[in-house]
C-alpha atoms as a PDB file:
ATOM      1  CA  UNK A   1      17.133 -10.923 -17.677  1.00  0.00           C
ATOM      2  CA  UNK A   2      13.423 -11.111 -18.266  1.00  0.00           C
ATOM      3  CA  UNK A   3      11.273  -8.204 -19.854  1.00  0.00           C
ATOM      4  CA  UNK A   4       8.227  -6.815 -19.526  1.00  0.00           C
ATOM      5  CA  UNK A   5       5.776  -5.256 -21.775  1.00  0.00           C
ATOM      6  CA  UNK A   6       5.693  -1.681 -20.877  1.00  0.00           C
ATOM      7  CA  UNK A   7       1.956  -2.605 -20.681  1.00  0.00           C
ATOM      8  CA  UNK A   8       2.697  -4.178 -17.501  1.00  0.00           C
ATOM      9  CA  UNK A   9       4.390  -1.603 -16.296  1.00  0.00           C
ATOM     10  CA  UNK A  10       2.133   1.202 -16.720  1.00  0.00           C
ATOM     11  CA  UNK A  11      -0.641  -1.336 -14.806  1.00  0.00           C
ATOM     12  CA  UNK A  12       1.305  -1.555 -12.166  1.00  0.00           C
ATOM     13  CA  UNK A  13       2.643   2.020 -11.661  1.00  0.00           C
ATOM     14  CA  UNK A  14      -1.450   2.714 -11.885  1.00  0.00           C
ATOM     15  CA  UNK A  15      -2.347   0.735  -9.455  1.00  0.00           C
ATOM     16  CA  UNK A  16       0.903   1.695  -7.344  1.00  0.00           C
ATOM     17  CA  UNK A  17      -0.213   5.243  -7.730  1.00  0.00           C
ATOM     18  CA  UNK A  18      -3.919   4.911  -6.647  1.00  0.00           C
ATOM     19  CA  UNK A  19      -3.381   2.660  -3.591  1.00  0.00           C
ATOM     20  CA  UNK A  20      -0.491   5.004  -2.071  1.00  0.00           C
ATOM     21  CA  UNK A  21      -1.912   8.154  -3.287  1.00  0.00           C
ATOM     22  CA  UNK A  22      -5.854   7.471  -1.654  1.00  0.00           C
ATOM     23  CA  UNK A  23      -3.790   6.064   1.150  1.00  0.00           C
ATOM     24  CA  UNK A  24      -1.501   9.193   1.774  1.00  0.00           C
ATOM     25  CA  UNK A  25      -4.574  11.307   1.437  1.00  0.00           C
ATOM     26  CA  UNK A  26      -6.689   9.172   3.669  1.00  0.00           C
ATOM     27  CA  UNK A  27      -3.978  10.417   6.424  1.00  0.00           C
ATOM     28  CA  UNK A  28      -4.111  13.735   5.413  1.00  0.00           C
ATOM     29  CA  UNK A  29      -7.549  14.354   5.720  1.00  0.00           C
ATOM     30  CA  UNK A  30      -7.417  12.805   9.412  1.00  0.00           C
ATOM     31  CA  UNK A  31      -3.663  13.209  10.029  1.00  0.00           C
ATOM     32  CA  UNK A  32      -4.415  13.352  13.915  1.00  0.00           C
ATOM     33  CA  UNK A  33      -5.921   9.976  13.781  1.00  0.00           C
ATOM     34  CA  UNK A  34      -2.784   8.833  11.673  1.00  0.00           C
ATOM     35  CA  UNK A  35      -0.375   9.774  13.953  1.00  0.00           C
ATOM     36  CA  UNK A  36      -2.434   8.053  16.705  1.00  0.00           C
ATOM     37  CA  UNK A  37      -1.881   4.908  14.422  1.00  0.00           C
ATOM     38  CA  UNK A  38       1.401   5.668  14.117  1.00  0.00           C
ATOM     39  CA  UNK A  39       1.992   5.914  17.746  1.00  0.00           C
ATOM     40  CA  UNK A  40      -0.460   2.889  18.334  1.00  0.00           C
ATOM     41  CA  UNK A  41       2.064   0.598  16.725  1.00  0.00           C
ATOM     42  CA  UNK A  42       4.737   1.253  19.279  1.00  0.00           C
ATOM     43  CA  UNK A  43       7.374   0.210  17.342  1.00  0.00           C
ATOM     44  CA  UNK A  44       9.071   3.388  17.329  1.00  0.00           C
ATOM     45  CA  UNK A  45       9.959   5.793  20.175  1.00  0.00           C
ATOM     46  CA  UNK A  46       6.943   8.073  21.526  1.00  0.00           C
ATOM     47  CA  UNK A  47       9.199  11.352  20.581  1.00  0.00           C
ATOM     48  CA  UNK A  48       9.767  10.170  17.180  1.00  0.00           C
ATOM     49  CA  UNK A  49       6.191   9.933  16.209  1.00  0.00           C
ATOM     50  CA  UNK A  50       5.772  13.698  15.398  1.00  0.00           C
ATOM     51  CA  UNK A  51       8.742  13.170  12.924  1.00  0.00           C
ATOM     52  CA  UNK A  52       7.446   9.629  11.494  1.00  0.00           C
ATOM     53  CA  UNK A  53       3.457  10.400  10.767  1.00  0.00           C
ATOM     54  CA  UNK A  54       3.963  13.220   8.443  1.00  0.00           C
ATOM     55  CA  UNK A  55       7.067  11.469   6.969  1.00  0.00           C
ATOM     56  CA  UNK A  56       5.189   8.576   5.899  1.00  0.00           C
ATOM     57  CA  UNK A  57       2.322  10.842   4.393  1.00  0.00           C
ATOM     58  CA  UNK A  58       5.330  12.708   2.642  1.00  0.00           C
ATOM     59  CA  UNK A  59       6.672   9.376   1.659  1.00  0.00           C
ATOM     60  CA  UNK A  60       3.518   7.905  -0.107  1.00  0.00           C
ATOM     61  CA  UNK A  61       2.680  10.829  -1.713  1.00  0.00           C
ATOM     62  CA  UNK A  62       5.450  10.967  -3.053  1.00  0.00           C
ATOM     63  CA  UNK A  63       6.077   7.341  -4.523  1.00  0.00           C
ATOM     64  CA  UNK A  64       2.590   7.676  -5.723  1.00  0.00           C
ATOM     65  CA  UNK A  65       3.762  10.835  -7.991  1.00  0.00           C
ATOM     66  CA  UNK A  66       6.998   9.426  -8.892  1.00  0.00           C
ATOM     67  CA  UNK A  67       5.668   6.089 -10.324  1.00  0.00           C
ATOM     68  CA  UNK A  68       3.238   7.332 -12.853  1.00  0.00           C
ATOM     69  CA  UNK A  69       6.202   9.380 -14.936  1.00  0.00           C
ATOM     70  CA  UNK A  70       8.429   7.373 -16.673  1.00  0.00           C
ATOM     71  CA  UNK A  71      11.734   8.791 -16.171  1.00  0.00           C
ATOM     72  CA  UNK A  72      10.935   8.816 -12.205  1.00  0.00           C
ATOM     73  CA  UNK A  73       9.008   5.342 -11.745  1.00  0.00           C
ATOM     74  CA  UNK A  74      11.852   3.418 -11.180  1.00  0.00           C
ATOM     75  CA  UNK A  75      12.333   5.581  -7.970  1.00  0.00           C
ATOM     76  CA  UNK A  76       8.970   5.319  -6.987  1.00  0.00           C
ATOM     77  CA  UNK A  77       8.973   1.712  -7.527  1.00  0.00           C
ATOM     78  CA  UNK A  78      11.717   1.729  -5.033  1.00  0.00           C
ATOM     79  CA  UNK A  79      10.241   3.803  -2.421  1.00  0.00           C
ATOM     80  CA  UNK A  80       7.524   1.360  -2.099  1.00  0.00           C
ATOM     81  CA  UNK A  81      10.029  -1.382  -2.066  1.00  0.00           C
ATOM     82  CA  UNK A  82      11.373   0.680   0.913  1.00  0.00           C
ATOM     83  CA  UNK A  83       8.162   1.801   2.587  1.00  0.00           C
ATOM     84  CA  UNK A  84       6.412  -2.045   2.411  1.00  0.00           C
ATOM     85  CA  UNK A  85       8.583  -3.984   4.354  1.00  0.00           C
ATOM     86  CA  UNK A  86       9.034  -1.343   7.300  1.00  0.00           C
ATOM     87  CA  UNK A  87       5.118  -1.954   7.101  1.00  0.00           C
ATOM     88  CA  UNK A  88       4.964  -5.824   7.039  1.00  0.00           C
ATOM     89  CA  UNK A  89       7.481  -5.635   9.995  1.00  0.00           C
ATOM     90  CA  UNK A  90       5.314  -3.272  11.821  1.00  0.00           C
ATOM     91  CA  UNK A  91       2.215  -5.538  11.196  1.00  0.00           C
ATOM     92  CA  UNK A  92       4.776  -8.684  11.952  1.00  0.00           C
ATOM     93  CA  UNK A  93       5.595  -7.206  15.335  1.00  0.00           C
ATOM     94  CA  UNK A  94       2.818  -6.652  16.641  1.00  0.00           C
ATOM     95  CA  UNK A  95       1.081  -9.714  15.741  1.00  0.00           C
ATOM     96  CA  UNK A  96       4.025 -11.269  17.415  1.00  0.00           C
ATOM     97  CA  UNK A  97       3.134  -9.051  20.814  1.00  0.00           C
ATOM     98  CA  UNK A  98      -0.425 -10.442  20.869  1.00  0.00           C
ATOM     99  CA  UNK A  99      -1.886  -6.833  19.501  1.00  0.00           C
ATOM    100  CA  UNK A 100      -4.009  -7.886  17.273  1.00  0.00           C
ATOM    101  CA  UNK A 101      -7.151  -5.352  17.262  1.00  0.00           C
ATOM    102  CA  UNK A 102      -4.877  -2.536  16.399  1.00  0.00           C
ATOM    103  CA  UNK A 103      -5.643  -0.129  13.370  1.00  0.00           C
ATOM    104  CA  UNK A 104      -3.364  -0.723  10.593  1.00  0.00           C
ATOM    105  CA  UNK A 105      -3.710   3.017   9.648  1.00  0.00           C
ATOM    106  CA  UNK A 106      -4.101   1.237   6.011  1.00  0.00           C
ATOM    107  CA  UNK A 107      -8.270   1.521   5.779  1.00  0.00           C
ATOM    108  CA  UNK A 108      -9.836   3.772   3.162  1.00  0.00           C
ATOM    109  CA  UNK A 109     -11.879   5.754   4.591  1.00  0.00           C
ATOM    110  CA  UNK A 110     -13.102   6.701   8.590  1.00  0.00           C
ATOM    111  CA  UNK A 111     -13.447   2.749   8.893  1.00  0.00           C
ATOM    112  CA  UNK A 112     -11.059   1.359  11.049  1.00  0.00           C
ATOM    113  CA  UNK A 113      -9.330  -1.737   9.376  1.00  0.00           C
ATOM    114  CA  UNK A 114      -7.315  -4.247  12.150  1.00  0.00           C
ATOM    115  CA  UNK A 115      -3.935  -5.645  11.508  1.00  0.00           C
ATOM    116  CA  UNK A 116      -4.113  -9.271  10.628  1.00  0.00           C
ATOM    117  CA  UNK A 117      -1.253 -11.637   8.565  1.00  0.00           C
ATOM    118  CA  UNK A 118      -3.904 -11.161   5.691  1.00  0.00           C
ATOM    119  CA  UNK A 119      -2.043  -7.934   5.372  1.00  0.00           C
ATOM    120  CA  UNK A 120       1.115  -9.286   5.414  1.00  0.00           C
ATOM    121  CA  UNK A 121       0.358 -11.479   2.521  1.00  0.00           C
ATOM    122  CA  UNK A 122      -1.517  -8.434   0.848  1.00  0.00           C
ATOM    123  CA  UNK A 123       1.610  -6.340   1.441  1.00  0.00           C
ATOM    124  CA  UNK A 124       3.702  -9.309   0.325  1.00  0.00           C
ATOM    125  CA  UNK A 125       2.210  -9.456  -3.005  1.00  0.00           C
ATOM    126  CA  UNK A 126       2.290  -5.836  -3.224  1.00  0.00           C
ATOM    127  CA  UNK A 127       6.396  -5.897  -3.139  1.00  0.00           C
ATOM    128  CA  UNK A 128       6.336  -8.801  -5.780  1.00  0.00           C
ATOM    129  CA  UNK A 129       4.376  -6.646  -8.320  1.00  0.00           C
ATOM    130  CA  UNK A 130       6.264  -3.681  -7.572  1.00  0.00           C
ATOM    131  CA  UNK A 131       9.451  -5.846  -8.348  1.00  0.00           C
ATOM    132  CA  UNK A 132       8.284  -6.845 -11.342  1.00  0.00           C
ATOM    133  CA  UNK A 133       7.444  -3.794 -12.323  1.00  0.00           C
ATOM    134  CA  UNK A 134      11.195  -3.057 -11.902  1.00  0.00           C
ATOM    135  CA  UNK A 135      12.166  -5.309 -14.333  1.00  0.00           C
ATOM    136  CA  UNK A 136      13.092  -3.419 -17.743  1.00  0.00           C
ATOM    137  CA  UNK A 137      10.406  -2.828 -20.551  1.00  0.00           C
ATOM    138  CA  UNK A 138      10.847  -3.782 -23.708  1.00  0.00           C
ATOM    139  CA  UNK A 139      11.759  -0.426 -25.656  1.00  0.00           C
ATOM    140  CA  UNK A 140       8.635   0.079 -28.498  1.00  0.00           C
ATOM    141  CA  UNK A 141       6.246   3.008 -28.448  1.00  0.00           C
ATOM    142  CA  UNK A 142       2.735   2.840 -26.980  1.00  0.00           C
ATOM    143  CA  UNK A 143      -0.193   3.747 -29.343  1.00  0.00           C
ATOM    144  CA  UNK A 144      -3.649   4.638 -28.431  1.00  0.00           C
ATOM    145  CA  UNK A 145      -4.862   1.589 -27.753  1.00  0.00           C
ATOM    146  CA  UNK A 146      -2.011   0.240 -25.724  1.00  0.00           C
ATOM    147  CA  UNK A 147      -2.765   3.570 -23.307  1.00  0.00           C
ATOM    148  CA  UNK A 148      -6.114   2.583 -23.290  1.00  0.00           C
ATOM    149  CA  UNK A 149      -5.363  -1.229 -22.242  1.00  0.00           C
ATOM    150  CA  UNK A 150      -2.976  -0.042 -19.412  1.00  0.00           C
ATOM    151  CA  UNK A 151      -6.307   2.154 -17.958  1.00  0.00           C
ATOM    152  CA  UNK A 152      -8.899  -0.365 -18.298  1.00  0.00           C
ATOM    153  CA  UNK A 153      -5.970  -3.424 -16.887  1.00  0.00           C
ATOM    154  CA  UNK A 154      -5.129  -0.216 -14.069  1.00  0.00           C
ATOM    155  CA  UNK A 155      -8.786  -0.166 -13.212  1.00  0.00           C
ATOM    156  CA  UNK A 156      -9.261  -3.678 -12.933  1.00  0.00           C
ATOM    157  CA  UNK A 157      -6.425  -4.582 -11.002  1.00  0.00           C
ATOM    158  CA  UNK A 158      -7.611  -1.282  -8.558  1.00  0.00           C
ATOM    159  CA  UNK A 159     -10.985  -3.526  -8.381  1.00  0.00           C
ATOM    160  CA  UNK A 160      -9.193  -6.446  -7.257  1.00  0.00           C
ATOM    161  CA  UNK A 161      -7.185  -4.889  -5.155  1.00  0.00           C
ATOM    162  CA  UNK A 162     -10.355  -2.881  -3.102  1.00  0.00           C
ATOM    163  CA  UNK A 163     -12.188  -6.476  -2.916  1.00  0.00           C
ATOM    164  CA  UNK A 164      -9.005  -8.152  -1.703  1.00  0.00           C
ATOM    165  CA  UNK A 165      -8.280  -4.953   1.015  1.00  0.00           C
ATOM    166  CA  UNK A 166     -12.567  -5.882   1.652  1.00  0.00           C
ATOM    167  CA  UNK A 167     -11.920  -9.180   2.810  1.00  0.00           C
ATOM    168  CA  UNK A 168      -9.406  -8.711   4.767  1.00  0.00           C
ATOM    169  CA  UNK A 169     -11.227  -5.691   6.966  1.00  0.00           C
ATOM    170  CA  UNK A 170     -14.566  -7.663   7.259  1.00  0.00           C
ATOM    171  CA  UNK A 171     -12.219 -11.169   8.114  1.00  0.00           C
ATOM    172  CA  UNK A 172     -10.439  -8.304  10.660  1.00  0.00           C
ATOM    173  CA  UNK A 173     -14.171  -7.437  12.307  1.00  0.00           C
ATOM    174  CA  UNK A 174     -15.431 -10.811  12.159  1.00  0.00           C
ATOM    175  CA  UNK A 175     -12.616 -12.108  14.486  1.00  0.00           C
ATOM    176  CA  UNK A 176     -12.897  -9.127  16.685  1.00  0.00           C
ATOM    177  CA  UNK A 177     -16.736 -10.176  16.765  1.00  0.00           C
ATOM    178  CA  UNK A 178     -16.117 -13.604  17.720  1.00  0.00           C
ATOM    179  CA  UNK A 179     -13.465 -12.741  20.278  1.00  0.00           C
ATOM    180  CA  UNK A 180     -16.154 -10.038  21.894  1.00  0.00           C
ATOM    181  CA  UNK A 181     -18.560 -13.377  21.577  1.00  0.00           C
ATOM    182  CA  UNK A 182     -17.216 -16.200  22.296  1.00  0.00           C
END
């Protein structure tokens, strides 16, 4: 079986952490809107939205936590691997139903951000990273400067992540806009 560099692995529980952890605080800070997402997807019985909304605030929070300690990541690692799919087949759904100018409750922020199968792909690649995070490390110590590495490759990959997550809500308004339009 293939190894990784702990390197890797401590990139990817970084950016794991940051993405679930601004997203489960996103829906903190406006849980009533989140549950209105939530119950906007309508892929889940009215009643059981009360349960669901703070569950999946509970949820990232917590696979956010678990994934940046070591003896906990693999956990986290499959929470998301868990949480991710119930979102692409949420997304998938209602695509499917012709609901595309829904929110996607993923946005950052008070903007809305509309499902599209740009997030699909986005959460796609997501559960491919997180795999290979799963993958065991090879077993040496980090030094300084590997610790170091791992923040500056977390923050870059964050980066790349927020412009990715930036296309995909302005390619979300622009067909809205064209649909208003044309």
């Amino acid at each position: 079986m293939p190894t990784l560099d702990p390197i890797y692995s401590l990139t990817i529980a970084i950016l794991i952490a940051f993405v679930f952890a601004l997203a489960g605080i996103h829906k903190v800070m406006d849980f009533a809107r989140h549950a209105g997402v939530v119950a906007d997807y309508r892929v889940a019985p009215a009643w059981s939205v009360p349960l669901l909304a703070p569950l999946v605030v509970v949820l990232e929070l917590s696979a956010a936590f678990l994934v940046l300690i070591p003896v906990t990541r693999s956990t986290g690692l499959i929470l998301i691997m868990g949480l991710l799919p119930i979102y692409i087949i949420s997304i998938g759904l209602n695509l499917a139903r012709g609901r595309k100018f829904i929110d996607c409750g993923c946005g950052w922020g008070s903007q809305s951000h509309q499902i599209s199968a740009w997030l699909i792909v986005r959460n796609l690649t997501m559960m491919a990273v997180t795999a290979a995070a799963l993958l065991p490390s090879t077993n040496r110590s980090l030094y300084l400067v590997d610790w170091i590495l791992a923040a500056f490759a977390g923050a870059a990959v964050i980066v790349i992540y927020y412009i990715g997550d930036l296309l995909i809500a302005n390619g979300s308004k622009l067909s809205k806009l064209k649909s208003a339009h044309g």
